[in-house]
N, C-alpha and C. Protein backbone atom coordinates (compact mmCIF):
# COMPACT_ATOMS: atom_id res chain seq x y z
N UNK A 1 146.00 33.48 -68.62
CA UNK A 1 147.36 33.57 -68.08
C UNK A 1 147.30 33.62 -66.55
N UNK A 2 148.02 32.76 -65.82
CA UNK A 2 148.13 33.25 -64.33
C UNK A 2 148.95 34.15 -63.85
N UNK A 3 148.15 34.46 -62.94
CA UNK A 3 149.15 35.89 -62.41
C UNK A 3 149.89 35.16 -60.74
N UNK A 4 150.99 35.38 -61.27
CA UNK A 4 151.99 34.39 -59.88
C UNK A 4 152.49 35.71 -58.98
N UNK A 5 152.41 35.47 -57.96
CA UNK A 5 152.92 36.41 -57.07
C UNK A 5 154.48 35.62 -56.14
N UNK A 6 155.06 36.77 -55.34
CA UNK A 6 155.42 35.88 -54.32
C UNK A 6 154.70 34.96 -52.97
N UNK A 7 155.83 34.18 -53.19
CA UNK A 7 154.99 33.04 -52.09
C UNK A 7 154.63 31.77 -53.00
N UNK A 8 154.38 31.97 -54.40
CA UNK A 8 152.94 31.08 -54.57
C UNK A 8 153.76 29.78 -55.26
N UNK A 9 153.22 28.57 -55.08
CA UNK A 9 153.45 27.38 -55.74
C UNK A 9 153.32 27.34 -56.89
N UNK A 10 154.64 27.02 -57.95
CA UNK A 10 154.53 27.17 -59.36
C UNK A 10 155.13 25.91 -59.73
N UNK A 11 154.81 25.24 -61.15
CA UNK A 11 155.12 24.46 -61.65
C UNK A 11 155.97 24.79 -62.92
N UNK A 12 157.56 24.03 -63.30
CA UNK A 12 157.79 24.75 -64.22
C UNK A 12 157.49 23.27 -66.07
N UNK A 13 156.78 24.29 -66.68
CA UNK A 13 156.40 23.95 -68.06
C UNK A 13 157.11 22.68 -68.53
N UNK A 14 158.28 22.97 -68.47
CA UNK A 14 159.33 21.86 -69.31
C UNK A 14 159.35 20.60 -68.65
N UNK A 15 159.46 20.92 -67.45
CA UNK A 15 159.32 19.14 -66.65
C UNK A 15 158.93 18.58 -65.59
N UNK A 16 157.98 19.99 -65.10
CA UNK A 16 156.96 19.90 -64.28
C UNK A 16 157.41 19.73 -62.45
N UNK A 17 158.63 20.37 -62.93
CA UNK A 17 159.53 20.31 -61.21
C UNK A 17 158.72 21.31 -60.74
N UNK A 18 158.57 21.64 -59.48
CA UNK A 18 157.35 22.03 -58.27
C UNK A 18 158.86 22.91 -57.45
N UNK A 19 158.02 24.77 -57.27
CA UNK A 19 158.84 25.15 -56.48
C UNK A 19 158.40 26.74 -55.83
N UNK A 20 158.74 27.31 -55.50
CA UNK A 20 158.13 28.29 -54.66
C UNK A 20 158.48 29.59 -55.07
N UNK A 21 158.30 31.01 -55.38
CA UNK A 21 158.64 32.08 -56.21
C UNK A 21 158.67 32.76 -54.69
N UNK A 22 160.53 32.96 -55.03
CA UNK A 22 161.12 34.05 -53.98
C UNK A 22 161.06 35.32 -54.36
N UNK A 23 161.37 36.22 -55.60
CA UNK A 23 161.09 37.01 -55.72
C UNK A 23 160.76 37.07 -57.28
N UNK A 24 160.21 38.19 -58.03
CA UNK A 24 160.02 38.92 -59.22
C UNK A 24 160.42 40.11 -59.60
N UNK A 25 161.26 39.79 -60.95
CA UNK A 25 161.57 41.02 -60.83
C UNK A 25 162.01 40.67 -62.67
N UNK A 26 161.75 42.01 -63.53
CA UNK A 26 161.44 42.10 -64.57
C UNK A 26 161.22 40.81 -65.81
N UNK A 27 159.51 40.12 -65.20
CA UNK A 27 159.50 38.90 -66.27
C UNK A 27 160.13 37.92 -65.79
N UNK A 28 160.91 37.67 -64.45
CA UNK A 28 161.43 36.37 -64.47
C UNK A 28 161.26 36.13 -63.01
N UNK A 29 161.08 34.97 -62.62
CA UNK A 29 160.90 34.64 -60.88
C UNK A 29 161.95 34.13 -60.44
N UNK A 30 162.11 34.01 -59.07
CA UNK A 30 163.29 33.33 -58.37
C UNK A 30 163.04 32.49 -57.80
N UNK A 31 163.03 31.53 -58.26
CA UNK A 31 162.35 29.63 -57.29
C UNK A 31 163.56 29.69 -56.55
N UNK A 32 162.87 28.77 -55.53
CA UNK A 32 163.29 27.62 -54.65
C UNK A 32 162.82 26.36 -54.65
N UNK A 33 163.46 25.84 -55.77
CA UNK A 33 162.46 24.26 -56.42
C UNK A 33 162.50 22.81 -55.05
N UNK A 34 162.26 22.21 -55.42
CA UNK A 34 161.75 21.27 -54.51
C UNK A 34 162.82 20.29 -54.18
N UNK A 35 164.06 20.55 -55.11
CA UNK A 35 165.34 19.91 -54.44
C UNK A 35 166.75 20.89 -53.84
N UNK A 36 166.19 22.10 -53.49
CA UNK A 36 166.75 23.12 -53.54
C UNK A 36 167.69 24.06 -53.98
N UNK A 37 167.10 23.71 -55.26
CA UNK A 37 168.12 24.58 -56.24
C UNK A 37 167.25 25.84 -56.41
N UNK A 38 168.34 26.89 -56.39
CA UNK A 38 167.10 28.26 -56.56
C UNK A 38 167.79 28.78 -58.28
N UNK A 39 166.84 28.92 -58.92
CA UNK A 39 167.28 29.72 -60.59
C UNK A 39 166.00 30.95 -60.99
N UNK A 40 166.26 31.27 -61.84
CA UNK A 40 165.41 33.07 -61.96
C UNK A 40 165.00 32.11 -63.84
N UNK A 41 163.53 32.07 -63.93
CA UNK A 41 162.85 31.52 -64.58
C UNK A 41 161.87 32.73 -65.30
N UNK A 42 161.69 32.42 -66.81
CA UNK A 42 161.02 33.35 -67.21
C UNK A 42 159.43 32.88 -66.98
N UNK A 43 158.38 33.85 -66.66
CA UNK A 43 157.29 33.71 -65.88
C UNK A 43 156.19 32.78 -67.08
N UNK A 44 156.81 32.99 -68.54
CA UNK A 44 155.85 32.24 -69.41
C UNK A 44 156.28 30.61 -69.24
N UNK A 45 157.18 30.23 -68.65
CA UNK A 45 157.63 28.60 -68.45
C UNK A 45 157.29 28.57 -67.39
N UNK A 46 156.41 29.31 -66.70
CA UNK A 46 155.81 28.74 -64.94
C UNK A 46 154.22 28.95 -64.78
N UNK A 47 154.11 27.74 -64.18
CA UNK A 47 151.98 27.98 -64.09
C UNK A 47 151.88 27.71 -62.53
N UNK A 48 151.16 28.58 -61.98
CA UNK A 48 151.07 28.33 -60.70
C UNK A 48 150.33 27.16 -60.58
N UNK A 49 150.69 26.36 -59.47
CA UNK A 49 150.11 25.08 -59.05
C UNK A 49 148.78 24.58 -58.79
N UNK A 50 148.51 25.99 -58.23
CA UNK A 50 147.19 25.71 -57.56
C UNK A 50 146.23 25.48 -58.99
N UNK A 51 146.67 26.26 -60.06
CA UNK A 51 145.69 26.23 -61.29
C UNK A 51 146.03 24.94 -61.77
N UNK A 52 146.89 24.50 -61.68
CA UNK A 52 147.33 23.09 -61.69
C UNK A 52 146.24 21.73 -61.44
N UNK A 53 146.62 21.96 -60.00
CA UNK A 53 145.73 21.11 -59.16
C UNK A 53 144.16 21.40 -59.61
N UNK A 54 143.56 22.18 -59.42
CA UNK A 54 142.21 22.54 -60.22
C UNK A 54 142.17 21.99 -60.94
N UNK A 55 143.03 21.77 -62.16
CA UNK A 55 142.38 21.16 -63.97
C UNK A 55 142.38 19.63 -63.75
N UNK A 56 143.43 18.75 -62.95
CA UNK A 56 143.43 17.63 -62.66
C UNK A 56 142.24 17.18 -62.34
N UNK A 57 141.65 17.87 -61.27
CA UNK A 57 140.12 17.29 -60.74
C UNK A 57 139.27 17.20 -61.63
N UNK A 58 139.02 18.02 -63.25
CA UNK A 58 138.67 18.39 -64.27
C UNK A 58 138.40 16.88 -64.88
């Protein structure tokens, strides 16, 4: 499981839109996705990116 903090680049599960976790707060994050829509996402539909990018090179 990744552990997402704030700050960190997350990808969300369902359709792979790319966006940035403003805050956390019980189980769910607060993006700022990449067309700037911000929504509060539950943390099991988000994988941080960077683990992302890693498996690709894989």
């Amino acid at each position: 499981m990744d552990v997402i903090s704030v700050g960190d680049q997350v990808v969300f599960l369902r359709d792979g839109a790319r966006g940035i976790v403003m805050r956390i707060q019980e189980g769910k994050c607060l993006v700022l996705w990449e067309d700037e829509f911000v929504s509060w996402e539950s943390v099991e539909l988000l994988r941080s990116a960077q683990v992302e990018r890693s498996e690709q090179r894989m």
